[in-house]
Protein backbone atom coordinates (compact mmCIF):
# COMPACT_ATOMS: atom_id res chain seq x y z
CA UNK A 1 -35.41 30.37 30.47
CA UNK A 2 -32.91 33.10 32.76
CA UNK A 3 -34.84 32.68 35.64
CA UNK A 4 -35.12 28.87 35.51
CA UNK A 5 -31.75 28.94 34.99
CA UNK A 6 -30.55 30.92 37.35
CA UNK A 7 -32.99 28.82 40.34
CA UNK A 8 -31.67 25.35 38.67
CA UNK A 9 -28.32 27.30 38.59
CA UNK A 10 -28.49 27.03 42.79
CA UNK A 11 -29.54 23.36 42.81
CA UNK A 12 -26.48 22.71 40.62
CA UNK A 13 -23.62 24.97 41.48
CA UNK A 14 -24.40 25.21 45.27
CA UNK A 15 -24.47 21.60 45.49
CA UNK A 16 -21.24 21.20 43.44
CA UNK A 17 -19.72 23.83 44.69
CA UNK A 18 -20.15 21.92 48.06
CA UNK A 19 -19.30 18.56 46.65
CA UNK A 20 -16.32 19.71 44.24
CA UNK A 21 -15.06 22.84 46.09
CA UNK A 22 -15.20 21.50 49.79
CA UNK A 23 -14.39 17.14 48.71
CA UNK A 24 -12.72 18.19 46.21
CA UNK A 25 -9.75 20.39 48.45
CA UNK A 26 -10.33 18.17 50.85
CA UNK A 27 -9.78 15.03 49.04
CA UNK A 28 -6.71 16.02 47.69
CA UNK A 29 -5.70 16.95 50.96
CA UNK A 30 -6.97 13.95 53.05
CA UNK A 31 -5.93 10.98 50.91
CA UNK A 32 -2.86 10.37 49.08
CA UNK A 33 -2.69 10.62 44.71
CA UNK A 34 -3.23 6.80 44.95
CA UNK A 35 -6.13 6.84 47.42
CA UNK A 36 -7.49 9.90 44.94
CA UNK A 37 -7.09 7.63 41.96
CA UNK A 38 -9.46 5.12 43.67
CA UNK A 39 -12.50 7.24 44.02
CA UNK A 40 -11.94 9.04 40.78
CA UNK A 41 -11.66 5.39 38.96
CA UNK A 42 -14.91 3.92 40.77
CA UNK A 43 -17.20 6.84 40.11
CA UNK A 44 -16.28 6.68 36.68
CA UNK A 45 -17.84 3.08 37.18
CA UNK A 46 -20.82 4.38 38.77
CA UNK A 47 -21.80 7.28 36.35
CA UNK A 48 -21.66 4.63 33.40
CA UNK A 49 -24.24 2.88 35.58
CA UNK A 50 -26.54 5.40 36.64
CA UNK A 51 -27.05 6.10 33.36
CA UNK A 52 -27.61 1.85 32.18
CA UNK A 53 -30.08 2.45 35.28
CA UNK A 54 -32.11 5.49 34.12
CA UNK A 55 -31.95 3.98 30.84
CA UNK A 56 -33.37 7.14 29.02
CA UNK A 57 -36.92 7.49 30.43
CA UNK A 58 -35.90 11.01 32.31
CA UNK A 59 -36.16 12.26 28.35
CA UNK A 60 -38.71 9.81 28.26
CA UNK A 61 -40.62 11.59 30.41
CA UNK A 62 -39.76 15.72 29.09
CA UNK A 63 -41.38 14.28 25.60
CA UNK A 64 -44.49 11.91 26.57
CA UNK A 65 -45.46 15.04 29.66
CA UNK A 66 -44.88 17.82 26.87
CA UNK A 67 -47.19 16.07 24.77
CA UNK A 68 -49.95 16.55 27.52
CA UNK A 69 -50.19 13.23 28.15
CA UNK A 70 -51.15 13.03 31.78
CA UNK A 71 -47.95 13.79 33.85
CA UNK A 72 -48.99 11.11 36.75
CA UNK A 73 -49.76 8.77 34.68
CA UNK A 74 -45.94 9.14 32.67
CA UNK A 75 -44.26 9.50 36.07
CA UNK A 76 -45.91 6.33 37.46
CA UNK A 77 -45.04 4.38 34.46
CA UNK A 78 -41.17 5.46 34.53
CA UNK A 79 -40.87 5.64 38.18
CA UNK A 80 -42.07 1.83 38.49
CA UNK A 81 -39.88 0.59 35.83
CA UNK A 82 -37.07 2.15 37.07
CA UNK A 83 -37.85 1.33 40.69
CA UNK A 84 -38.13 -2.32 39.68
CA UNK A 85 -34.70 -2.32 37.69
CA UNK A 86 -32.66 -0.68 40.28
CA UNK A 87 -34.20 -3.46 43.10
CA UNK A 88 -32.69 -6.17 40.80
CA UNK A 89 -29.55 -4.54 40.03
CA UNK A 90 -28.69 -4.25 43.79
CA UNK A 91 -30.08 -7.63 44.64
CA UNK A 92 -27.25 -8.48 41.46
CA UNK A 93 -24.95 -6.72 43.17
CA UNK A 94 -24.94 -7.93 46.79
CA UNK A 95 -24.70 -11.42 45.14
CA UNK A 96 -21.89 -10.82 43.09
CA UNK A 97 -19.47 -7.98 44.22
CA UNK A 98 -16.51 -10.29 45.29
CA UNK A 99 -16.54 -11.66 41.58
CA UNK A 100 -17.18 -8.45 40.38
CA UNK A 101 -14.41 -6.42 42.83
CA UNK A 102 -11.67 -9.44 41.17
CA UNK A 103 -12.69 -8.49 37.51
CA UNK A 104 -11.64 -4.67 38.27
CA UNK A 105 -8.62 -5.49 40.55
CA UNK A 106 -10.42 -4.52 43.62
CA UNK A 107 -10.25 -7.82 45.29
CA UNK A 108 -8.97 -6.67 48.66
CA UNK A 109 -11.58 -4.12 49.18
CA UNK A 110 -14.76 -5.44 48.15
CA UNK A 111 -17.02 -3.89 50.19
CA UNK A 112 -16.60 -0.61 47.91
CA UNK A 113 -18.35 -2.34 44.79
CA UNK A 114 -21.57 -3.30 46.88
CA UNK A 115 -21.77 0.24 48.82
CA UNK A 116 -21.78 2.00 45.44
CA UNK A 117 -23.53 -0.62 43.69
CA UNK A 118 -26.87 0.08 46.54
CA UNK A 119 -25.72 3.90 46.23
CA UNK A 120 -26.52 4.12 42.31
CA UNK A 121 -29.44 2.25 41.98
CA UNK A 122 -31.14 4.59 45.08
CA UNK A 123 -29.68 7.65 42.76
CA UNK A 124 -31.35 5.92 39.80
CA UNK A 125 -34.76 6.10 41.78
CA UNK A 126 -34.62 9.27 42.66
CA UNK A 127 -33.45 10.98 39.40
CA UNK A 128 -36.69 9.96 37.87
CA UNK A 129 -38.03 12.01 41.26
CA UNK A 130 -36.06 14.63 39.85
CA UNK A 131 -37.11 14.83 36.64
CA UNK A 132 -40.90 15.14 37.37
CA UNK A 133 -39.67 18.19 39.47
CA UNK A 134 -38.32 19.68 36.67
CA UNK A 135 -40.70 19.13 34.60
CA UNK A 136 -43.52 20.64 36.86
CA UNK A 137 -41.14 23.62 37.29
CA UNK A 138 -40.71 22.91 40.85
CA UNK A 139 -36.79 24.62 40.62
CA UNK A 140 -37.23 25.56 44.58
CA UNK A 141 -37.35 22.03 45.93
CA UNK A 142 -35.18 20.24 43.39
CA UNK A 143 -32.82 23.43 44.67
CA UNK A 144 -33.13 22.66 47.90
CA UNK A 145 -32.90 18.42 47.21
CA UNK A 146 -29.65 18.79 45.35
CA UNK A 147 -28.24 20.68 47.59
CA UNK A 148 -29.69 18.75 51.24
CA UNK A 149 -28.17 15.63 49.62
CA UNK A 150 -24.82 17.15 48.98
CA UNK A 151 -24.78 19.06 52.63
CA UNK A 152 -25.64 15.42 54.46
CA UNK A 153 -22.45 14.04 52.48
CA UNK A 154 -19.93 16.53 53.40
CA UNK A 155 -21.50 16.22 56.85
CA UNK A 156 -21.02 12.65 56.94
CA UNK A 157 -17.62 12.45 55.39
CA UNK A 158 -16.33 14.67 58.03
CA UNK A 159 -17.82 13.02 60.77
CA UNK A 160 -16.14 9.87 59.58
CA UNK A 161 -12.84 11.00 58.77
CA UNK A 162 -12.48 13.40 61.01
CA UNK A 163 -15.08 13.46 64.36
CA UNK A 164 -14.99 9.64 64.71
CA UNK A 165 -10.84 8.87 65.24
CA UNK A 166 -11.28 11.59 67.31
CA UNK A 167 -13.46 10.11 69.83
CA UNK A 168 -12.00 7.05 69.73
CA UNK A 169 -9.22 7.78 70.70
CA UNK A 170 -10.12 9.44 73.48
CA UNK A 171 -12.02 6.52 74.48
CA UNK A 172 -10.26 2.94 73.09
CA UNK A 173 -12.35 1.17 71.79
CA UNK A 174 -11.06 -2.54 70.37
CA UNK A 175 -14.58 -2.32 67.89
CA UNK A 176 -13.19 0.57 66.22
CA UNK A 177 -9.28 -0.42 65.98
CA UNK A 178 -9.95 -3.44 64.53
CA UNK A 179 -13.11 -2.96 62.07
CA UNK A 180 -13.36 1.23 61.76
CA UNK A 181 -10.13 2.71 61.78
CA UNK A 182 -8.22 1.19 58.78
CA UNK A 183 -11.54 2.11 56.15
CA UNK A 184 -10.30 5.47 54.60
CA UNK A 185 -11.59 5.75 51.19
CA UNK A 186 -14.56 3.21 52.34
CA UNK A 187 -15.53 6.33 54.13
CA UNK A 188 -16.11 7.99 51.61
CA UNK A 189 -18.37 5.48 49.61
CA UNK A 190 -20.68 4.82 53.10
CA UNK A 191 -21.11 8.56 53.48
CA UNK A 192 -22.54 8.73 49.74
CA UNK A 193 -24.85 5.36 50.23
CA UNK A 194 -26.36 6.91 53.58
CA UNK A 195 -26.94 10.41 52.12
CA UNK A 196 -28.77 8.84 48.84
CA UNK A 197 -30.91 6.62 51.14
CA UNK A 198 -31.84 9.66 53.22
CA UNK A 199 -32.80 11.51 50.02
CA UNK A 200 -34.85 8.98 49.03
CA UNK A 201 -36.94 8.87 52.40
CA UNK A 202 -37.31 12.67 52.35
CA UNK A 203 -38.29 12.51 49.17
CA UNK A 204 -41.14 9.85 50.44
CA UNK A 205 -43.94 12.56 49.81
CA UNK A 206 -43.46 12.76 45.78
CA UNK A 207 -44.68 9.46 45.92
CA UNK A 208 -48.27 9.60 46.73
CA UNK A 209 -49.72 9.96 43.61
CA UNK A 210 -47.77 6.96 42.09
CA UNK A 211 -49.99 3.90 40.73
CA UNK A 212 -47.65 0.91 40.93
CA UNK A 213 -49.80 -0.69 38.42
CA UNK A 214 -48.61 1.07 35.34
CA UNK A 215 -50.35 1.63 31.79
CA UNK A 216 -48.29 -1.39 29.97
CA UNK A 217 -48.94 0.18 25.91
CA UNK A 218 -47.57 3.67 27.71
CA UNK A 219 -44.70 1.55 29.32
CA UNK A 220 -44.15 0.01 25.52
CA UNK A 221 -44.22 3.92 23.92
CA UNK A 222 -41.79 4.91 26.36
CA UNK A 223 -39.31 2.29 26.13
CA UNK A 224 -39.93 2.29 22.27
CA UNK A 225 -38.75 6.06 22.68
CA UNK A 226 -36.38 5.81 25.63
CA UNK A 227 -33.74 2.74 24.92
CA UNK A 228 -32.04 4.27 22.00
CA UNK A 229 -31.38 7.50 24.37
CA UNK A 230 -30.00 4.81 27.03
CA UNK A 231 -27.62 3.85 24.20
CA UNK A 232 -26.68 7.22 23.04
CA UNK A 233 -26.54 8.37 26.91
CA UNK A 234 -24.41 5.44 27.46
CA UNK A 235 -21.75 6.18 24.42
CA UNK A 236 -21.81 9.61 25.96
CA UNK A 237 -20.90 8.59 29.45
CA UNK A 238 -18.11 6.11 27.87
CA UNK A 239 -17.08 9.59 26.20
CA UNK A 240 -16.51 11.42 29.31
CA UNK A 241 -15.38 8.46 31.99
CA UNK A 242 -14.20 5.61 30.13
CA UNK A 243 -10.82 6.39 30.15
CA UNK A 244 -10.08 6.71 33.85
CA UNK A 245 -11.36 3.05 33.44
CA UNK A 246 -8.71 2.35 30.60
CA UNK A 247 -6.23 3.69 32.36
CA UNK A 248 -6.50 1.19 34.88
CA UNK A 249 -6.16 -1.51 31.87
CA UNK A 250 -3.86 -0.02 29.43
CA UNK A 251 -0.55 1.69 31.45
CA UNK A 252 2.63 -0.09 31.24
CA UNK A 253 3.77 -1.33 34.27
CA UNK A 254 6.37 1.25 34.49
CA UNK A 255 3.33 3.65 35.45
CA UNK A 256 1.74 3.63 38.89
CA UNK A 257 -1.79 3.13 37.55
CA UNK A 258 -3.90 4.97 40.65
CA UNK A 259 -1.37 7.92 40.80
CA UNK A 260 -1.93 8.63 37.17
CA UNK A 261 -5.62 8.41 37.50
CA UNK A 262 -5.33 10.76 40.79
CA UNK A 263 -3.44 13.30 38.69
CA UNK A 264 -5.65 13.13 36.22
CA UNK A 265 -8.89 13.49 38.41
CA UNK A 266 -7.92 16.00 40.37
CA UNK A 267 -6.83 18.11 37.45
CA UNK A 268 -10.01 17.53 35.49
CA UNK A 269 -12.02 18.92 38.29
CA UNK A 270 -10.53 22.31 37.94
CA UNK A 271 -12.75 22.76 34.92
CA UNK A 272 -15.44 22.99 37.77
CA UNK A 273 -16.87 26.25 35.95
CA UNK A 274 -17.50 25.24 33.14
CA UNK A 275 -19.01 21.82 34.05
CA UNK A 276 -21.41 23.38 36.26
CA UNK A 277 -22.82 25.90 33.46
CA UNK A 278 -23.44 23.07 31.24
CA UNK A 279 -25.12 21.00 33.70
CA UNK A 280 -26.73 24.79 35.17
CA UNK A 281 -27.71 24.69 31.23
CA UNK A 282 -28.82 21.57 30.87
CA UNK A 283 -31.21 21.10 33.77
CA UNK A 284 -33.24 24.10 32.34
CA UNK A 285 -32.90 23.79 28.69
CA UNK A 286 -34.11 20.27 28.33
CA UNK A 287 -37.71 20.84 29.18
CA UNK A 288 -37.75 24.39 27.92
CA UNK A 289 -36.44 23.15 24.30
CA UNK A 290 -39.35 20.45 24.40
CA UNK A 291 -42.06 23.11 25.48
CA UNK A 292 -41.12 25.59 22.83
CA UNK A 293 -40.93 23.25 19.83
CA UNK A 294 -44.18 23.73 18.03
CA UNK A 295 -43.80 27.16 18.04
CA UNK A 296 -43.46 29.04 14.94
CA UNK A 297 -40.17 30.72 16.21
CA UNK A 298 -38.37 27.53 18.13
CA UNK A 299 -35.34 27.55 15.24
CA UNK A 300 -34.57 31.30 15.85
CA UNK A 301 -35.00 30.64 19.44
CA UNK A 302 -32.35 27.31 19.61
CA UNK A 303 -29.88 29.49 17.42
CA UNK A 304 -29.93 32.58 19.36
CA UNK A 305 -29.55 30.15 22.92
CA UNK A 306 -26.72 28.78 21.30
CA UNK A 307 -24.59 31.93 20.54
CA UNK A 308 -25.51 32.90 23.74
CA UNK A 309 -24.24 29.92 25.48
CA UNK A 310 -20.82 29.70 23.06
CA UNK A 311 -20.56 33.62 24.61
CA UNK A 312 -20.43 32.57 28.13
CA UNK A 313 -18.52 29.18 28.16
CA UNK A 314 -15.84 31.41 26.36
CA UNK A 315 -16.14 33.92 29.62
CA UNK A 316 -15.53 30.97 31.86
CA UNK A 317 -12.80 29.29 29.75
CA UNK A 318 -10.76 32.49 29.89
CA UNK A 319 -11.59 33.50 33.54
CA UNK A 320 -10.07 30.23 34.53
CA UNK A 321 -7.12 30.20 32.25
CA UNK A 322 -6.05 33.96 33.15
CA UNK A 323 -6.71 32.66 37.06
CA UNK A 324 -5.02 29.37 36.73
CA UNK A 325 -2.17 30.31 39.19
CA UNK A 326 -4.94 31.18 41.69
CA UNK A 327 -7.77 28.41 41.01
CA UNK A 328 -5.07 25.34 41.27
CA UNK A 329 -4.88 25.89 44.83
CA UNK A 330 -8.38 24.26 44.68
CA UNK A 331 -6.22 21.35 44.84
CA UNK A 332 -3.41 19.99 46.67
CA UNK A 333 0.38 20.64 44.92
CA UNK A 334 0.97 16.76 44.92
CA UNK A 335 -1.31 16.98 42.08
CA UNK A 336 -0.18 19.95 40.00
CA UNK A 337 2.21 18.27 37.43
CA UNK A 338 -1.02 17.74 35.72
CA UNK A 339 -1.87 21.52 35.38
CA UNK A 340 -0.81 21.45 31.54
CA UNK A 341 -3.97 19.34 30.80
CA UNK A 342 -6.65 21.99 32.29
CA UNK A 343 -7.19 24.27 29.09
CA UNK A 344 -7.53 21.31 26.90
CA UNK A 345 -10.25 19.98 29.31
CA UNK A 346 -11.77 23.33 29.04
CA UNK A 347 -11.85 23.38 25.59
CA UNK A 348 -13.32 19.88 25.55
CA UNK A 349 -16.03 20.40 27.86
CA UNK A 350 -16.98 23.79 25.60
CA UNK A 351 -17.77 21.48 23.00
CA UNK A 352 -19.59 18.76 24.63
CA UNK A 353 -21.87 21.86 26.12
CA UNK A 354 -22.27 22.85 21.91
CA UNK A 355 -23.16 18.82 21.18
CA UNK A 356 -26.16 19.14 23.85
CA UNK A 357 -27.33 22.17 21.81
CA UNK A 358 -27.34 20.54 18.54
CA UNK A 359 -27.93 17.53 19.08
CA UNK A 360 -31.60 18.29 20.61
CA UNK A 361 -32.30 18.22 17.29
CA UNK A 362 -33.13 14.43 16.79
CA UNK A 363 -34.87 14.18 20.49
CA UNK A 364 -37.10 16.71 19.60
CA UNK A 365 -38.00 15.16 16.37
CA UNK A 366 -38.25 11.92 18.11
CA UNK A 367 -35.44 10.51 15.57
CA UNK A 368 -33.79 9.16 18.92
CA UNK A 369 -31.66 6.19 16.79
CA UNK A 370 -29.63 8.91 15.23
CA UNK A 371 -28.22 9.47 18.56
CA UNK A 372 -26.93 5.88 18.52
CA UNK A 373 -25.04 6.74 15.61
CA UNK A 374 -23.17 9.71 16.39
CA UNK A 375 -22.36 8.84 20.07
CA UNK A 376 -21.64 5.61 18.88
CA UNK A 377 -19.05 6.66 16.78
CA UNK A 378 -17.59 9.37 19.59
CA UNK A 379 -17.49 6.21 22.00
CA UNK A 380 -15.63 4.13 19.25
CA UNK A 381 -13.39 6.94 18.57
CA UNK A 382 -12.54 7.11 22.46
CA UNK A 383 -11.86 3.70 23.20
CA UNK A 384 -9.28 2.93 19.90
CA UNK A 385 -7.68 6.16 20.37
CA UNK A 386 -7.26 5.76 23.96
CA UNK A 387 -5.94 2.18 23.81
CA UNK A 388 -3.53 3.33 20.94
CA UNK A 389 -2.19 6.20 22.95
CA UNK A 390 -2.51 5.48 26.48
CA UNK A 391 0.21 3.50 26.47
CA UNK A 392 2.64 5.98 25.67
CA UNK A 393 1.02 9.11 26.67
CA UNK A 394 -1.11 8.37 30.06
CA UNK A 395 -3.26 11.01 30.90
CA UNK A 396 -2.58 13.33 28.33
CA UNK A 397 -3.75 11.05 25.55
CA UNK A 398 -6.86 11.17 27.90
CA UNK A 399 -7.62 14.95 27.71
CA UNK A 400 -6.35 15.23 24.04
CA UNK A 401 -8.77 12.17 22.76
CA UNK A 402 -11.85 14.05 24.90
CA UNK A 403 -11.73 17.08 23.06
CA UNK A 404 -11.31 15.01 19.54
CA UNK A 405 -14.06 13.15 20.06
CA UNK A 406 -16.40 15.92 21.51
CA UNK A 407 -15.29 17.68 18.32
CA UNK A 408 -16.17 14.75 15.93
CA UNK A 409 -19.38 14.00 17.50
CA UNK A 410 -20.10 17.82 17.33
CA UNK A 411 -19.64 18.42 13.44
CA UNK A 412 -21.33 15.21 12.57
CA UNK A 413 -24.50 16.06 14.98
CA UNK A 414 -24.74 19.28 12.68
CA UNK A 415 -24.32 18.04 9.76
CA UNK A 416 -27.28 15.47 10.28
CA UNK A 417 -29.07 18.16 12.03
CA UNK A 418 -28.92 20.35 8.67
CA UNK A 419 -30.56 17.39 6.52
CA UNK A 420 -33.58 16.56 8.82
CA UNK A 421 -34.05 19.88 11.28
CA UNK A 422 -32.11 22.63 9.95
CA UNK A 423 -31.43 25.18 12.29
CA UNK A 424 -29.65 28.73 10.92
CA UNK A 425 -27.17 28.96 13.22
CA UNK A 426 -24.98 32.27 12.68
CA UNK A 427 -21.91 30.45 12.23
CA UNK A 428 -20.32 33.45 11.19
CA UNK A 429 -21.41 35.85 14.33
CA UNK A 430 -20.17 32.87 16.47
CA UNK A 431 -16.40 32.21 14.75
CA UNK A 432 -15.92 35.94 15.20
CA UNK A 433 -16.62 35.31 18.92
CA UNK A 434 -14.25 32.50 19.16
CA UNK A 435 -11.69 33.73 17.11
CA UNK A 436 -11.33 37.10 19.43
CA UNK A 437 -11.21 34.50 22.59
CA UNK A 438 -8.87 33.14 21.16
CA UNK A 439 -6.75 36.40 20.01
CA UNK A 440 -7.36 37.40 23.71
CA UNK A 441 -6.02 34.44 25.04
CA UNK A 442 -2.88 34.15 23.08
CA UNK A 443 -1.83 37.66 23.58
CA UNK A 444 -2.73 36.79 27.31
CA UNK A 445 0.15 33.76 26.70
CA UNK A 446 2.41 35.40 25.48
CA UNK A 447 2.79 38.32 27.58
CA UNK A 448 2.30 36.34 30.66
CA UNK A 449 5.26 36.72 33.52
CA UNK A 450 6.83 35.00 36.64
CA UNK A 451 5.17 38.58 38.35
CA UNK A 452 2.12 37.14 39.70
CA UNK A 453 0.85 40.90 39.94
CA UNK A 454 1.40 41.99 36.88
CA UNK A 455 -0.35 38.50 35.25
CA UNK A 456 -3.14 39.29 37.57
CA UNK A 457 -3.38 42.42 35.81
CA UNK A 458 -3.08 41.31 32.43
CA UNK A 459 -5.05 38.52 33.20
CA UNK A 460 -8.15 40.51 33.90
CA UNK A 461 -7.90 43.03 31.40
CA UNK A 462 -7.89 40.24 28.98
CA UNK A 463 -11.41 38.88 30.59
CA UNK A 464 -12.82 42.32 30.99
CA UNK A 465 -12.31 43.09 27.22
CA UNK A 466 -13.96 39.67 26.12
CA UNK A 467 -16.93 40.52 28.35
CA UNK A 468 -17.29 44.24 27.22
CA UNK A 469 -16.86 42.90 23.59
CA UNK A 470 -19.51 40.51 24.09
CA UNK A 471 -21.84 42.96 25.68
CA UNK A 472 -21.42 45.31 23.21
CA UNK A 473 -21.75 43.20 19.93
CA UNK A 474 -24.68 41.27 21.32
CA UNK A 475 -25.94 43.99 23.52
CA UNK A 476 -26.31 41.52 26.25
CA UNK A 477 -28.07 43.31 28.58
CA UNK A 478 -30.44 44.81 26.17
CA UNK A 479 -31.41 41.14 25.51
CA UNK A 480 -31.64 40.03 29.02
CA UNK A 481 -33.61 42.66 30.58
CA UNK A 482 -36.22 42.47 27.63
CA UNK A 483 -36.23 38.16 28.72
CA UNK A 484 -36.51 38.82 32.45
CA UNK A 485 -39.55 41.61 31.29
CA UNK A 486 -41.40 38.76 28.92
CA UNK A 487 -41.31 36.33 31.59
């Protein structure tokens, strides 16, 4: 799985990078907290969405193609269910945005809720597109797709909001003063919709071998399998968004709602590493989980990919905490009273990466409804805790309620996953890992100083001993090399 990592690696962190590193500093740069606040709150909207709009069936289609059913016929069958879907939803939208832009106090711009409203169900389309490439092991060109359709936004944002009030105003034009100029953060929305249409053209050629006719009993099996994942996918979204939507709902008046969701985006987003490993992971485990699972050794093989992973999320969590006074200036210092919330997002983040690992547990065994459960209680969990503390807390009670819930959802997917797929995970082998992070970290603390040399230094001698633990006591590279040798 190293090497598919690594290639799925570049079509997630290059793309990311791109999107998070470049939008990202220049986002925070461009627009003001409040104008930040807007995007982060409306693409918390539109990841809830993509995910009612994929509805399950990219697992869906990892299980039915790893059974060797026929792989054209699955894809057909998803792709023209989804493709159906998505052409209602934005025929929905572009009927009903004003109503809809009122509901979420977004009344005097509602042209944003039908540009993203087009944008995710053309996402929706192709992410069905995108997981028949991974599951054909075609890591190249979904590479190379992630990353066109993230180079084509920057390109476009820029033009907008910066090539375009250039020109004009070298040249007046009364057609730009009075429609173009004023847009701003619609900018930013137009550039996404045009990129995801483009990515859908150039993506024209995956279709040829798509029968828009599909089997209906294989339709049936895959919804039969597919729904409760939209339900548990959904919980999980609400898990990791909802609250930038709560925010919007819950703050006191005394608050400026959009300036503490700004702070609170921007902030989140410096936990860039260790989002894109778990979506780096993620991409490439999926498939590979379902592929190995009849094999005699799949437990001992789950278990060791989990210490493995714990081993390297720890790496990232303390290269960014010993860095922290370097990585913030990945955004602007309007945003940095919100700094204090970073290592709990870390931490947070850690965990939801350990719920992916064992919670394959029940997809795998095709016990999908116990998903519904357990992310079902997370999302519960989130919503009363955040509506109990919001109020009085604001972002904080955000970042603190994450990691809770993560943490919940995490114990009780192992403790289910003990009853009905036990997996011996060496529990003790992986506290001992923590637990010298952790030392590491605190010792880091509390020998930090206002010397930003000297914290360098400490900083990295703190990381280097974690990694030269880790190599040691797992004899990383000895496992590694043999991997990259086997495959």
């Amino acid at each position: 799985m190293g090497g598919q990592t690594l290639v799925y690696g570049l079509g997630n962190i290059v793309p990311r990078i791109l999107n998070y590193a470049i939008l990202t500093f220049y986002y925070t740069r461009r627009f003001s907290v409040e104008q930040y606040g807007v995007i982060t709150e409306l693409y918390a909207y539109v990841a809830i969405l993509l995910v009612i709009l994929t509805y399950g069936l990219e697992t869906g289609l990892f299980k039915f193609a790893s059974e060797k059913r026929n792989l054209d016929s699955v894809f057909s069958t998803a792709f023209v269910s989804v493709l159906l879907t998505s052409f209602l939803f934005a025929i929905f939208i572009l009927l009903a945005y004003k109503g809809i832009a009122g509901k979420i106090n977004y009344g005097e711009n509602p042209e944003y809720i039908y540009l993203l409203g087009v944008t995710v169900a053309i996402d929706a389309v192709t992410s069905i597109i995108f997981a028949k490439m991974r599951m054909q092991e075609k890591v190249r060109k979904f590479a190379l797709m992630k990353i066109l359709n993230v180079v084509l936004t920057v390109v476009l944002v820029l033009a907008f909001l910066e090539v375009m009030p250039q020109l004009f105003s070298a040249h007046t034009s009364m057609f730009y003063e009075k429609y173009l100029k004023n847009i701003e953060v619609g900018y930013v929305f137009i550039a996404n919709l045009i990129a995801s249409a483009l990515l859908l053209i150039i993506l024209l050629p995956e279709y040829r071998k798509i029968r828009f006719t599909p089997d209906k009993q294989l339709l049936r099996e895959l919804l039969h399998y597919s729904l409760p994942l939209l339900i548990v996918g959904l919980a999980g979204m609400m898990n990791e968004t909802i609250e930038r939507i709560l925010l919007r709902f819950f703050l006191p008046e005394k608050y400026n709602v959009l300036f503490e969701i700004g702070i609170y985006g921007a902030n989140y987003r410096i936990a860039l590493l260790m989002t894109l490993f778990i979506q780096m992971f993620r991409y490439a485990a999926e498939p590979f989980f379902f592929i190995h699972y009849a094999k005699d050794d799949a437990k001992e093989i789950y278990a060791n990919i989990l210490k493995y992973f714990i081993i390297f999320c720890l790496m990232i969590f303390l290269f960014v905490m010993v860095y922290l006074d370097w990585i913030k200036y990945f955004i602007d210092s309007k945003f940095y009273s919100g700094l204090h919330i970073v290592i709990i997002v870390l931490a947070a983040n850690m965990i939801l990466g350990i719920l992916f690992n064992v919670n394959m547990w029940y997809k795998l065994t095709g016990k999908t409804f116990y998903g519904i459960y357990i992310t079902g209680i997370g999302a519960l969990l989130t919503v009363v805790l955040n509506i109990l503390f919001i109020p009085k807390y604001s972002y904080l009670a955000c970042a603190w309620i994450h990691l809770i819930s993560n943490a919940v959802m995490m114990i009780i997917t192992l403790l289910l996953g003990n009853k009905y797929y036990r997996i011996h995970y060496d529990y003790k082998r992986i506290g001992e890992i923590i637990a010298v992070a952790a030392g590491l970290y605190i010792l880091f603390a509390i020998t930090k100083s206002e010397i930003r040399g000297y914290t360098f230094l400490t900083g990295t001698l703190v990381l280097g001993s974690f990694i030269f633990y880790s190599i040691k006591r797992e004899k990383l590279f000895t496992v590694f090399l043999r991997k990259a040798h086997e495959n």
